[in-house]
N, C-alpha and C. Protein backbone atom coordinates (compact mmCIF):
# COMPACT_ATOMS: atom_id res chain seq x y z
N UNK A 1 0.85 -1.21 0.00
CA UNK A 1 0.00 0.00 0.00
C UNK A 1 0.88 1.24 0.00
N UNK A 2 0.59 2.34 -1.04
CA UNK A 2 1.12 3.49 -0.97
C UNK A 2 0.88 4.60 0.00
N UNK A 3 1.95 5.46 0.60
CA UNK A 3 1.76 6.41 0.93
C UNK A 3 0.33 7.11 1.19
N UNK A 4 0.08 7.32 -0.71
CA UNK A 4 -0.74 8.09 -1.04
C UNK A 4 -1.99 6.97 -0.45
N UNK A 5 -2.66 6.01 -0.60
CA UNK A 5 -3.23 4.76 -0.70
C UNK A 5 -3.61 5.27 0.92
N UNK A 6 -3.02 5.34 1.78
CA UNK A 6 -3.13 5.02 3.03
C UNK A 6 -3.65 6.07 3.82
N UNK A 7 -3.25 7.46 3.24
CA UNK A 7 -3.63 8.56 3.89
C UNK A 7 -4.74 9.14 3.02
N UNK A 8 -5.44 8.28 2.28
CA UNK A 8 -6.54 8.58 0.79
C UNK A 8 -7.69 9.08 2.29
N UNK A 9 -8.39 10.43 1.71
CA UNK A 9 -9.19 10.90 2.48
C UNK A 9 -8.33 11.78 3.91
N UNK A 10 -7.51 11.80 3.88
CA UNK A 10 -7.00 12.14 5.18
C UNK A 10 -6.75 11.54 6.19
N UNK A 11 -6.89 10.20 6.09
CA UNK A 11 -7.03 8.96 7.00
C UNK A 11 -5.83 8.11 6.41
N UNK A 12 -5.30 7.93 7.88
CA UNK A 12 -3.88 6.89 7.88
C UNK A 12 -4.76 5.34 7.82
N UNK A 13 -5.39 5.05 6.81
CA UNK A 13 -5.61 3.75 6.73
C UNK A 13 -4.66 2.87 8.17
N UNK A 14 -3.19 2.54 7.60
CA UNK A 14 -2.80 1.40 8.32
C UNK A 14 -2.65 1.84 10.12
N UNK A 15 -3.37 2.96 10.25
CA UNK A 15 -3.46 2.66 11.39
C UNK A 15 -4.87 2.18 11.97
N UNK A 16 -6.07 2.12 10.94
CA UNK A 16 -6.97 1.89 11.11
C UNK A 16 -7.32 0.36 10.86
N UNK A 17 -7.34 0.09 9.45
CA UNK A 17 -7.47 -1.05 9.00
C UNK A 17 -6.11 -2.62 9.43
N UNK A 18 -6.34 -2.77 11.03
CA UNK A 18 -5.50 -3.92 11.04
C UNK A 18 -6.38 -4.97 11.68
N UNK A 19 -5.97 -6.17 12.08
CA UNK A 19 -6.64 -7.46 12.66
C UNK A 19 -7.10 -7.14 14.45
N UNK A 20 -6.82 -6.54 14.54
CA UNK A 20 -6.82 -6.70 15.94
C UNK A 20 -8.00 -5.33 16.26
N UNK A 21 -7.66 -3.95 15.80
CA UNK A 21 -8.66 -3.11 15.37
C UNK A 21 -10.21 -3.56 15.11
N UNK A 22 -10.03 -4.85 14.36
CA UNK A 22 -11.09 -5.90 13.60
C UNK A 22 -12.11 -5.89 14.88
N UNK A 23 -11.05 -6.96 15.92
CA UNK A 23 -11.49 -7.62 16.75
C UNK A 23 -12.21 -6.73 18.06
N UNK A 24 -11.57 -5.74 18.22
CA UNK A 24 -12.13 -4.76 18.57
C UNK A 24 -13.32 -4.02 18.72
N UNK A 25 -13.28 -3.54 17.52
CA UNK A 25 -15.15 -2.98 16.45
C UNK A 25 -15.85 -4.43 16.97
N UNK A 26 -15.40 -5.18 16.66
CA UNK A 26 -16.54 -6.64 16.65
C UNK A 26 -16.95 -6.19 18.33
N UNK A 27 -16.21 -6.42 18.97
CA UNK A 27 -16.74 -6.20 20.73
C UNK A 27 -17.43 -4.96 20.83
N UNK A 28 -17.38 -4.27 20.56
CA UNK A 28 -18.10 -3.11 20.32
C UNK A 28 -19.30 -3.29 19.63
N UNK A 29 -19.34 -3.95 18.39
CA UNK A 29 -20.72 -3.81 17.62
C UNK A 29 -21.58 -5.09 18.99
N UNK A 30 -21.37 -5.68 19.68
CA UNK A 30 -21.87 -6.66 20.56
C UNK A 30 -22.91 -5.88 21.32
N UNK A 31 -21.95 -4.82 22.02
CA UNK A 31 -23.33 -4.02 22.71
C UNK A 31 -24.29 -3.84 22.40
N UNK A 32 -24.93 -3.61 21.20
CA UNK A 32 -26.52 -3.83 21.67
C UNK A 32 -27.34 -4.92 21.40
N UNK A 33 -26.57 -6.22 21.13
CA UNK A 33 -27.01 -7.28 21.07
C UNK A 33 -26.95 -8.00 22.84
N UNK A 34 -26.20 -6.89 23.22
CA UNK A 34 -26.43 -7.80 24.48
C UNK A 34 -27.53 -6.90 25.40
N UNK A 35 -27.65 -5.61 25.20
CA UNK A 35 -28.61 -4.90 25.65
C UNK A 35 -30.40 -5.27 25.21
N UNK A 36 -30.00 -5.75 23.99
CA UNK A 36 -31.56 -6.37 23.58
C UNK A 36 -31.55 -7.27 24.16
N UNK A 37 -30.40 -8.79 24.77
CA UNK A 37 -30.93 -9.90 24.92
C UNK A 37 -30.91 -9.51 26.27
N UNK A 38 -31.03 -8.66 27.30
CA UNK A 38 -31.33 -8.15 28.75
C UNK A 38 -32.64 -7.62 28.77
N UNK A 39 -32.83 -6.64 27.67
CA UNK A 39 -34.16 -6.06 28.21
C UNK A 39 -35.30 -6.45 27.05
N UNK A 40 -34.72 -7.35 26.20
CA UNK A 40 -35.72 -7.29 25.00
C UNK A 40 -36.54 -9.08 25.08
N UNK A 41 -35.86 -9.86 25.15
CA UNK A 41 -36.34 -10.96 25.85
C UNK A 41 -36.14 -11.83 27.17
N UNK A 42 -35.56 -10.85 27.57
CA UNK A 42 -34.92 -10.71 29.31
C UNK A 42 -34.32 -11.97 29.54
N UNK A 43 -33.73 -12.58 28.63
CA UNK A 43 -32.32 -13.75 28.65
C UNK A 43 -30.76 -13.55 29.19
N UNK A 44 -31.40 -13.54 30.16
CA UNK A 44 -30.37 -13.39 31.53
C UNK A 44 -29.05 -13.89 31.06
N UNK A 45 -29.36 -15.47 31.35
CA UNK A 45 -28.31 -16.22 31.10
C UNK A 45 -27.05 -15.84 29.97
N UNK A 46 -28.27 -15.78 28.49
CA UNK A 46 -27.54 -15.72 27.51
C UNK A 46 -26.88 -14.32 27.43
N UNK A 47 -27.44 -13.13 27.79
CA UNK A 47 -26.87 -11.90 28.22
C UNK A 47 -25.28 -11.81 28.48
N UNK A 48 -25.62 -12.72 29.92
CA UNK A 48 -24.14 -12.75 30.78
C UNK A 48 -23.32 -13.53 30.09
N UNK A 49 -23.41 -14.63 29.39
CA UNK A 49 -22.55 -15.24 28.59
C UNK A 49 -22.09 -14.34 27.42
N UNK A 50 -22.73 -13.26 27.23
CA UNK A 50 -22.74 -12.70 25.80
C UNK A 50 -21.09 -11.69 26.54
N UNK A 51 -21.76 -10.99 27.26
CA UNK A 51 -20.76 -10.02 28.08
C UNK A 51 -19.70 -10.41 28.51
N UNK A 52 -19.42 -11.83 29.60
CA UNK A 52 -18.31 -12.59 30.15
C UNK A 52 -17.52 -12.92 28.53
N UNK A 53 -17.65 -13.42 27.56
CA UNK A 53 -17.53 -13.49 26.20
C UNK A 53 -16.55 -12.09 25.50
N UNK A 54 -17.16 -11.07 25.99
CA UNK A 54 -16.55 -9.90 25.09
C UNK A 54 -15.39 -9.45 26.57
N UNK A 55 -15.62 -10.23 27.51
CA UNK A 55 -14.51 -10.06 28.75
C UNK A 55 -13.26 -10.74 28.46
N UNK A 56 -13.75 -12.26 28.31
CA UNK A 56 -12.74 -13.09 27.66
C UNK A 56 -11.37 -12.63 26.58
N UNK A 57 -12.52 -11.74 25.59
CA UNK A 57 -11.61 -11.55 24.37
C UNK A 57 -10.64 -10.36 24.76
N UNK A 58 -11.20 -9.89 25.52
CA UNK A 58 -10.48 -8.46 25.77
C UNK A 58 -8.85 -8.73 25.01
N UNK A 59 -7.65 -9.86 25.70
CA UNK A 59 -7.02 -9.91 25.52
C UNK A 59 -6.37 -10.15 24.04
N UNK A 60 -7.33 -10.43 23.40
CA UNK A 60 -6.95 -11.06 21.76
C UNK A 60 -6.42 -9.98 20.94
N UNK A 61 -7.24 -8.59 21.02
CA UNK A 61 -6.66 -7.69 20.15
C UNK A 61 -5.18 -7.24 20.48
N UNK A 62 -4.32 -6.92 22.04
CA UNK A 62 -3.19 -7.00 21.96
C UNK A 62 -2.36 -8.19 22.03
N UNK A 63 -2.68 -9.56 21.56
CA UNK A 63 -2.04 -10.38 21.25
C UNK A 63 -2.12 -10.53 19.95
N UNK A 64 -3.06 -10.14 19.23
CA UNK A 64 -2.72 -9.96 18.08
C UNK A 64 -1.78 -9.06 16.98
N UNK A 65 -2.21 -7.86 18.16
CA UNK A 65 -1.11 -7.04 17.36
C UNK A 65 0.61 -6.73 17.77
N UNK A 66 0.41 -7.54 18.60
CA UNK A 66 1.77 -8.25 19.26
C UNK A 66 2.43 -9.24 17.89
N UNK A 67 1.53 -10.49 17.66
CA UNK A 67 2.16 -11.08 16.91
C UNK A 67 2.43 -11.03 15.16
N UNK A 68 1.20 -10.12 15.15
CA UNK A 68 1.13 -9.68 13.57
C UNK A 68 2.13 -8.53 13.53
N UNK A 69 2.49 -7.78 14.61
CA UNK A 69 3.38 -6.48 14.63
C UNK A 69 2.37 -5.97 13.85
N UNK A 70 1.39 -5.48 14.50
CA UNK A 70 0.11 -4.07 13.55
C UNK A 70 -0.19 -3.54 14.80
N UNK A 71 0.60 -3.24 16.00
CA UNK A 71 0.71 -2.19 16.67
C UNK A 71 0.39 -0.58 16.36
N UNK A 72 -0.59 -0.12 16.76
CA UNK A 72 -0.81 1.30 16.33
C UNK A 72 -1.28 2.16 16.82
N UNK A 73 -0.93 3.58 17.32
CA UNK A 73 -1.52 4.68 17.82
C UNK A 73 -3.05 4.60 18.30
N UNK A 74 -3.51 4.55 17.32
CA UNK A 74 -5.34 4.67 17.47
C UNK A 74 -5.30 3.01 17.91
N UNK A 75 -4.79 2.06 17.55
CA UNK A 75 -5.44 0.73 18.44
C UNK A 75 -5.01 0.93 19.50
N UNK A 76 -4.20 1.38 20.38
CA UNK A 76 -3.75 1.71 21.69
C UNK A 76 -4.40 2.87 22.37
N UNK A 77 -4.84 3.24 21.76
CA UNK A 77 -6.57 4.49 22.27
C UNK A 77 -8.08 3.67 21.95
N UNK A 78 -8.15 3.18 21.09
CA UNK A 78 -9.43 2.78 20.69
C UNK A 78 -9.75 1.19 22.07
N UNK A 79 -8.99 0.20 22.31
CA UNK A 79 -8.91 -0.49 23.14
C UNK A 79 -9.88 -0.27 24.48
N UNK A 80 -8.94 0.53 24.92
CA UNK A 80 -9.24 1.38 26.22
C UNK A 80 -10.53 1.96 26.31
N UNK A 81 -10.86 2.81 24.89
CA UNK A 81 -12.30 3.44 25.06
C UNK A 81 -13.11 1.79 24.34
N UNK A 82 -12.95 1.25 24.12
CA UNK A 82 -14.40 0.33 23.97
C UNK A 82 -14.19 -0.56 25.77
N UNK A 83 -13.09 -1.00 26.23
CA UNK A 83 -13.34 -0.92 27.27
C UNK A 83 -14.22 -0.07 28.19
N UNK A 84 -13.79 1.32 28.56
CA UNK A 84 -14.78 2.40 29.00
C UNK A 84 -16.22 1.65 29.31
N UNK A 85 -16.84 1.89 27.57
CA UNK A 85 -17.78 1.52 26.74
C UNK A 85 -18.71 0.54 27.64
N UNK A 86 -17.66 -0.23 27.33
CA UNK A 86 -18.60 -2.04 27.79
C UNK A 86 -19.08 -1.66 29.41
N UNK A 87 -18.20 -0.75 30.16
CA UNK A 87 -18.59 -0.47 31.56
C UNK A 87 -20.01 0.55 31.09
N UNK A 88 -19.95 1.69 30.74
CA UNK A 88 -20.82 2.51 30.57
C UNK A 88 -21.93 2.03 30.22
N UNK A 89 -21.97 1.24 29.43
CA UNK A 89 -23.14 0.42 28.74
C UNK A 89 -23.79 -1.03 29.84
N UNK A 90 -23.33 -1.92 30.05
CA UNK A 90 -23.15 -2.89 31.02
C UNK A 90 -23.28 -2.29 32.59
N UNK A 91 -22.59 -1.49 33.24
CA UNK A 91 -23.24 -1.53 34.76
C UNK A 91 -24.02 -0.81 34.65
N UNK A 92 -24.93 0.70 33.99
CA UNK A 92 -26.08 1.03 34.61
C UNK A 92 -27.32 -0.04 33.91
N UNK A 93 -26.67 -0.70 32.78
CA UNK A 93 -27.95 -1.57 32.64
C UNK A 93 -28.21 -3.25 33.59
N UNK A 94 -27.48 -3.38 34.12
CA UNK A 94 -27.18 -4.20 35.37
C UNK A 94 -27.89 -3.37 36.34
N UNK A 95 -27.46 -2.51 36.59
CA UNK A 95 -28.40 -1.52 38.03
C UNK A 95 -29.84 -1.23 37.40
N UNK A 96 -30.06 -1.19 36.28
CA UNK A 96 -31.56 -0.90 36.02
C UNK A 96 -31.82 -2.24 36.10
N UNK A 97 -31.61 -3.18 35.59
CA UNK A 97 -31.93 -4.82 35.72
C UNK A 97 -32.89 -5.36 37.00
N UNK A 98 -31.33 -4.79 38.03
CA UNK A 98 -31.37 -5.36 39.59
C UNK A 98 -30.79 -6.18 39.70
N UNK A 99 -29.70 -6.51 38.96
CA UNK A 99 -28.74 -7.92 39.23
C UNK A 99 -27.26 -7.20 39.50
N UNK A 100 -27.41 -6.13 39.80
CA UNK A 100 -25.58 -5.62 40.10
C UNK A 100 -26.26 -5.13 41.60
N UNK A 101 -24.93 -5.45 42.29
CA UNK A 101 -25.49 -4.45 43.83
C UNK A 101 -25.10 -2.77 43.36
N UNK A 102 -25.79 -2.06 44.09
CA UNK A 102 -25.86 -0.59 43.75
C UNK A 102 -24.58 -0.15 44.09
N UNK A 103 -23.86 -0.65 45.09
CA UNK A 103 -22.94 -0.13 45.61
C UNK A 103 -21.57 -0.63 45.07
N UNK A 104 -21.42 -1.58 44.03
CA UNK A 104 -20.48 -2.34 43.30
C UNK A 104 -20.58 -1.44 41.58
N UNK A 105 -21.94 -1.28 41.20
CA UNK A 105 -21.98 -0.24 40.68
C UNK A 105 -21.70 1.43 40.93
N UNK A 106 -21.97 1.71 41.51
CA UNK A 106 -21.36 3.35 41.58
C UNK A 106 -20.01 3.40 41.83
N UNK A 107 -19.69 2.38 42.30
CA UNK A 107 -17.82 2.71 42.46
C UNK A 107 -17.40 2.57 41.06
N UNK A 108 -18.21 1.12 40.42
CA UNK A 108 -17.02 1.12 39.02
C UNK A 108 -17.20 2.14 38.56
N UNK A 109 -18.42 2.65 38.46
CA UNK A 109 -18.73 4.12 37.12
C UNK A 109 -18.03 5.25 38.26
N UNK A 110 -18.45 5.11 38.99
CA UNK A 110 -17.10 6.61 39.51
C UNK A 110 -15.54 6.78 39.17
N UNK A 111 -15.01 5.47 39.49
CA UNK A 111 -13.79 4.89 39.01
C UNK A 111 -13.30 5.36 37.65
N UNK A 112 -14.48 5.22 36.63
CA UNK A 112 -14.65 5.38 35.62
C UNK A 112 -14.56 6.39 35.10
N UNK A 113 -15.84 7.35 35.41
CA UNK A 113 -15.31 8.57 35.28
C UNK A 113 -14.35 9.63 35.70
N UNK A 114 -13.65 9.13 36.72
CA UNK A 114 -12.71 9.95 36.95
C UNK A 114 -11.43 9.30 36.13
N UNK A 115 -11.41 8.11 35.82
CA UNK A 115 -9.99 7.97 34.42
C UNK A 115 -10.46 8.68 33.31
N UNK A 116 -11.72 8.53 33.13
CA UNK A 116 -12.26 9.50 32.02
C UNK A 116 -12.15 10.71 31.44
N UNK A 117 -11.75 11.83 32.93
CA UNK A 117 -11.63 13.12 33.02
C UNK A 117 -10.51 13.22 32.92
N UNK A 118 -9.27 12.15 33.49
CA UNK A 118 -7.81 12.43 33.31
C UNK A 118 -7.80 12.41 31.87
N UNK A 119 -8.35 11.50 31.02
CA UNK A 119 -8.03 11.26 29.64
C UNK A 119 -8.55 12.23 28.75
N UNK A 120 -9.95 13.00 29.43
CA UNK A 120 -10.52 14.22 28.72
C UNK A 120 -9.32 15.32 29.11
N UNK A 121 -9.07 15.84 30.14
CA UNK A 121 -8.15 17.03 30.24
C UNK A 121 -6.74 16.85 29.67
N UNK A 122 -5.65 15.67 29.41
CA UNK A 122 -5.22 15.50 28.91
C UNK A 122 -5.12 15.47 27.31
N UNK A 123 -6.49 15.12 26.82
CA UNK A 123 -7.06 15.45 25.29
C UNK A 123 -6.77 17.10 24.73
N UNK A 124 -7.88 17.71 25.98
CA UNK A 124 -8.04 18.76 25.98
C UNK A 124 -6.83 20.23 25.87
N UNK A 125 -5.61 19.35 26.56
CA UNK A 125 -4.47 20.21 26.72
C UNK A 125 -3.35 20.07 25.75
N UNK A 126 -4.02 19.08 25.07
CA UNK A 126 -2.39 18.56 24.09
C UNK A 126 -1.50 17.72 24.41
N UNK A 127 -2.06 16.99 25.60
CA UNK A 127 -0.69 16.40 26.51
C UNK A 127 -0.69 14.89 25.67
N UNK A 128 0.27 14.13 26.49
CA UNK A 128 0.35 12.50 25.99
C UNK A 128 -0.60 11.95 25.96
N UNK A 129 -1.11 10.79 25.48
CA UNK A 129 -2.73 10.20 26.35
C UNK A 129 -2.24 9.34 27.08
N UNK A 130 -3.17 9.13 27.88
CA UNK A 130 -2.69 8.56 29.26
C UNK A 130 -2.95 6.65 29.07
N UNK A 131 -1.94 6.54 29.62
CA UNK A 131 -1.21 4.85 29.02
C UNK A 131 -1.33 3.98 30.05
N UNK A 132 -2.13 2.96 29.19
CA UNK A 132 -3.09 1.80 30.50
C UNK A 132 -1.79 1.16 31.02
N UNK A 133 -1.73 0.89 32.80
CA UNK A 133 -1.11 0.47 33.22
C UNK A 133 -1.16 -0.81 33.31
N UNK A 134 -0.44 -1.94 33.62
CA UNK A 134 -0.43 -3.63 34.04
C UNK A 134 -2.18 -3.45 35.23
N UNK A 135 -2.01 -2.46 36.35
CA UNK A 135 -2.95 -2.80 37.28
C UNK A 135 -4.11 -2.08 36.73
N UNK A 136 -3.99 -1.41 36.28
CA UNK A 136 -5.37 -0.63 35.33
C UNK A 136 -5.70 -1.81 34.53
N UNK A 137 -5.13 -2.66 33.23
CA UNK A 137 -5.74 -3.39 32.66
C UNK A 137 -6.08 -4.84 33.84
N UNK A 138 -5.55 -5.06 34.98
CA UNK A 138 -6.01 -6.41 35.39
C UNK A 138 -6.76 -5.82 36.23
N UNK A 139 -7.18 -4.52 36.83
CA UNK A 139 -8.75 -4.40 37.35
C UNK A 139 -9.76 -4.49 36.31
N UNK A 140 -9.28 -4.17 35.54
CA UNK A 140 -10.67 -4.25 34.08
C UNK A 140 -10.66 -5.84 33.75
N UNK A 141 -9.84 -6.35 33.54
CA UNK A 141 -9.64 -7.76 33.33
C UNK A 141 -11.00 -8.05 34.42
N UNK A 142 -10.52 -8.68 35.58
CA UNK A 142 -11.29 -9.00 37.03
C UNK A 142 -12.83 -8.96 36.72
N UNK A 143 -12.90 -7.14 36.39
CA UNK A 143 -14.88 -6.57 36.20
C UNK A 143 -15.00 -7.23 35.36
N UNK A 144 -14.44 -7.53 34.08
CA UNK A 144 -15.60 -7.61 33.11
C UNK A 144 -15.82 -9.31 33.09
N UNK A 145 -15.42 -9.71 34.12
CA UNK A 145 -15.72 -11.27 34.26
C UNK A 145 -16.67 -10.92 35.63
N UNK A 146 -16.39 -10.47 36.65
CA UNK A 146 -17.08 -10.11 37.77
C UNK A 146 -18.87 -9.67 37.28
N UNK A 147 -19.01 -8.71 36.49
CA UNK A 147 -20.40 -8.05 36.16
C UNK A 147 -21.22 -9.04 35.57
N UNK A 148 -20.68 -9.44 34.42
CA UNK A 148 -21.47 -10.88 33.64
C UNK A 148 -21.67 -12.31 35.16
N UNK A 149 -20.88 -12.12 35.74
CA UNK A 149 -21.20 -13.17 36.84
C UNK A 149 -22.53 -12.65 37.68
N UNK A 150 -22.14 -11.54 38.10
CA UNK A 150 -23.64 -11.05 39.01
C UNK A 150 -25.19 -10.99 38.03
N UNK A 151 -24.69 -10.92 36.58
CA UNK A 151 -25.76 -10.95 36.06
C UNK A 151 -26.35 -12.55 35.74
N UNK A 152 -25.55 -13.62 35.75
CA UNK A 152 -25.54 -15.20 35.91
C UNK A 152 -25.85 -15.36 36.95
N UNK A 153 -26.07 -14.83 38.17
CA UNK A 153 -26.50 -14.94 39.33
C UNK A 153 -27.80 -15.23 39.61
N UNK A 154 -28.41 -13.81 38.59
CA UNK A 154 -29.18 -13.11 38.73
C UNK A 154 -30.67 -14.09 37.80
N UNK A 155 -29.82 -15.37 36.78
CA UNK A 155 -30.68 -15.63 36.14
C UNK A 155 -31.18 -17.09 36.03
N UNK A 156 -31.77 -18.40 34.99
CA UNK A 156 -32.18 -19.02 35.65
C UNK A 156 -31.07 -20.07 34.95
N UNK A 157 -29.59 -20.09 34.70
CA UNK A 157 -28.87 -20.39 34.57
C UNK A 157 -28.80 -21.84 35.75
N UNK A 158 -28.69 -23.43 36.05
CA UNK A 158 -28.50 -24.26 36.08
C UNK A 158 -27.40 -23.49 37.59
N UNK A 159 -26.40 -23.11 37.27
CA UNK A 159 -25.56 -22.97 37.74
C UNK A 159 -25.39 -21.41 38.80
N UNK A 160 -26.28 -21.14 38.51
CA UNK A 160 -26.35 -19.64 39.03
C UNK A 160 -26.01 -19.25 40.88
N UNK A 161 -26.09 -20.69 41.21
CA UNK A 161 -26.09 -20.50 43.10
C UNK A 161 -24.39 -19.91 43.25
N UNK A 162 -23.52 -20.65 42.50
CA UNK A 162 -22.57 -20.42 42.49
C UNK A 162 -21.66 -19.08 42.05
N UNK A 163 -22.27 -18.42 41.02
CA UNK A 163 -21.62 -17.52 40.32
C UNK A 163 -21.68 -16.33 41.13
N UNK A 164 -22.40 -15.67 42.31
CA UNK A 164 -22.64 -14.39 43.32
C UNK A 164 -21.60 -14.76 44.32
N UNK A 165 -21.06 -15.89 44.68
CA UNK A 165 -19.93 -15.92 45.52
C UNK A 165 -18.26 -15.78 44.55
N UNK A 166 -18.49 -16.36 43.27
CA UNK A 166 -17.22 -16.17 42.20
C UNK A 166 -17.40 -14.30 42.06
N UNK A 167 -18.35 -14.03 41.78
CA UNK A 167 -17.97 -12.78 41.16
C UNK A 167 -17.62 -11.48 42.61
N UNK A 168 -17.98 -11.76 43.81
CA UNK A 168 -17.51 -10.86 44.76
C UNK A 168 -15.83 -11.20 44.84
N UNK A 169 -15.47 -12.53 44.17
CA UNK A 169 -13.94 -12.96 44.38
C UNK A 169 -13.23 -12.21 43.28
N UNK A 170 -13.76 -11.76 41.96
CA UNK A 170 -13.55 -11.29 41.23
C UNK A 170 -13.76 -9.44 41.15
N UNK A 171 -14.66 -9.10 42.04
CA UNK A 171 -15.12 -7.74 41.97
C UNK A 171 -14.27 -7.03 42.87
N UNK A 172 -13.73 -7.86 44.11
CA UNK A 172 -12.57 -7.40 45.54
C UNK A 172 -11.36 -7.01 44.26
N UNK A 173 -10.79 -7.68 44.22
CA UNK A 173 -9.21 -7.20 43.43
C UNK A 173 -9.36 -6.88 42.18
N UNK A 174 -10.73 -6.65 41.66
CA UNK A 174 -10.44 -5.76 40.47
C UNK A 174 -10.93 -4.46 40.67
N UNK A 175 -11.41 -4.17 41.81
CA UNK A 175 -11.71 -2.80 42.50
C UNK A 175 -10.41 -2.26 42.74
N UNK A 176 -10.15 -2.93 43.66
CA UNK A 176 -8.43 -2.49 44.01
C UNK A 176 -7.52 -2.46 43.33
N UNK A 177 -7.11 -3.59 42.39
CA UNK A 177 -6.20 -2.77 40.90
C UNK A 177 -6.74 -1.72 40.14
N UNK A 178 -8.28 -1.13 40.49
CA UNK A 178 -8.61 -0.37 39.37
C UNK A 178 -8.41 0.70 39.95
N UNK A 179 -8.75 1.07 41.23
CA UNK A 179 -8.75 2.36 42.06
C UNK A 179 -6.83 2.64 42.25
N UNK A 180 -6.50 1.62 42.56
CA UNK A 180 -5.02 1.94 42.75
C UNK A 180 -4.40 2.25 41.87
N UNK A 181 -4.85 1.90 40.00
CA UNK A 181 -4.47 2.16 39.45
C UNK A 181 -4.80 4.34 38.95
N UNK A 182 -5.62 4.08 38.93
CA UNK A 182 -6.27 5.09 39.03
C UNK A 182 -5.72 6.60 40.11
N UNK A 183 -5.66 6.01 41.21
CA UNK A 183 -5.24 7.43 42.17
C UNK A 183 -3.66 7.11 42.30
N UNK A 184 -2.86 6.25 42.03
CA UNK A 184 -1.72 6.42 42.81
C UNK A 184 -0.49 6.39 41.17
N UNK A 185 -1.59 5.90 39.67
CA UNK A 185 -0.60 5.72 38.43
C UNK A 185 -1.22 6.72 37.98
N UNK A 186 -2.45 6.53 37.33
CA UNK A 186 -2.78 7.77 36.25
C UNK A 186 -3.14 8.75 36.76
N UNK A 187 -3.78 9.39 38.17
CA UNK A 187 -3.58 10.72 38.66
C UNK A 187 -1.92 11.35 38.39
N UNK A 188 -0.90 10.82 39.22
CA UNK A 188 -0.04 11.21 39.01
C UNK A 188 0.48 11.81 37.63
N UNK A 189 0.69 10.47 36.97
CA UNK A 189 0.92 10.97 35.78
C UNK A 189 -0.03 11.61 34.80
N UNK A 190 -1.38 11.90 35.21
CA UNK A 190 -1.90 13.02 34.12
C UNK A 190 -1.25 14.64 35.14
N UNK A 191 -1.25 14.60 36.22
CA UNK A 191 -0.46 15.94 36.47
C UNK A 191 1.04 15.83 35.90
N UNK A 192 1.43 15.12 35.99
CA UNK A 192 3.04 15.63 35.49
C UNK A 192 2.97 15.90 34.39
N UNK A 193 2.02 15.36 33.33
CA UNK A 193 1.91 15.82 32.10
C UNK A 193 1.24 17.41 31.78
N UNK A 194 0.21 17.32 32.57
CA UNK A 194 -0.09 18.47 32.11
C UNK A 194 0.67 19.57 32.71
N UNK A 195 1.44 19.33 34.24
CA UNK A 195 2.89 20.42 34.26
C UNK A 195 3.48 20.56 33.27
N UNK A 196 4.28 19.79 32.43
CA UNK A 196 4.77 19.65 31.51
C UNK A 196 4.90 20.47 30.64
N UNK A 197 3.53 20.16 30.09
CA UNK A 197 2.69 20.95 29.33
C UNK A 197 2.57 23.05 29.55
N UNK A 198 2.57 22.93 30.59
CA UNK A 198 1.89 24.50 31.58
C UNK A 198 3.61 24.98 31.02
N UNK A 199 4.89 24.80 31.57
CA UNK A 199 5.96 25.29 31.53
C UNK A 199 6.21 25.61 29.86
């Protein structure tokens, strides 16, 4: 592919068009297939399998672009925000449900929005974007297996007695890698950046 080929429209194609990018969009286009199978034929089960599923994969798109070497700017931003995503979308519809506890919900979305705001004011200023840490991605790891469990809990899943004691095992230390990641990695470093920046 040429130069010209790649930046056709103003758009760096190869940073857009790679395998792992793919895999990505796909987890993304999921959301509202899993929002219909919650509130549209209220299939609990299949819901939470749908979600624990797009938890699973999380890891595929940077192993893919690990091994294909299609590492790229926007897949190393885009990641992160369909992560966001799957929270934004997934716990208040869990709290409208009634299968998330209220109080397991408002922390993640607080959590949430406050990495949110580091990554908006950082946008906003010109600075670096702010770069998922090891404990930032294994608190997200943890939730997005943790939430699909409370919602398997919640349904008439065979197995369901079990899954409200797995997912509080899962919701403890991915709270705590997420918050720690959060106040003690990316607070920090969105101020040093935007000092940085100020001088």
């Amino acid at each position: 592919m040429t130069t010209s080929e790649q930046t056709a429209g103003g758009v760096d194609w190869s940073q857009l068009a790679t395998w792992p990018n793919l895999v990505t969009l796909l987890r993304l286009c999921c959301l509202p297939l899993f929002l219909y199978l919650l509130f549209g034929p209220e299939e609990r089960g299949m819901a939470a399998w749908l979600l624990a599923g797009l938890g699973a994969t999380d890891w595929v798109d940077g192993w893919l672009a690990r091994i294909l070497d299609q590492k790229t700017e926007f897949g190393a931003m885009f990641d992160p925000i369909v992560d966001r995503l799957l929270f934004v979308a997934a716990v208040p519809a869990l709290l409208i449900d009634g299968s998330l506890p209220l109080l397991v919900g408002a922390v993640i979305l607080l959590r949430e929005a406050l990495v949110s705001s580091f990554a908006v004011a950082l946008r906003l200023r010109g600075a670096s974007r702010l770069v998922v840490t090891w404990e930032g991605k294994t608190g997200t790891f943890f939730l997005l297996f943790a939430v699909p469990m409370f919602l398997g809990a919640a349904s008439t899943l065979p197995y369901a007695g079990v899954l409200e004691p797995l997912a509080w095992l899962f919701t403890i230390p991915g709270l705590a890698y997420g918050w720690y990641a959060a106040l003690f990695q990316y607070l920090p470093a969105t101020r040093a950046s935007l000092a940085s920046q100020a001088q």
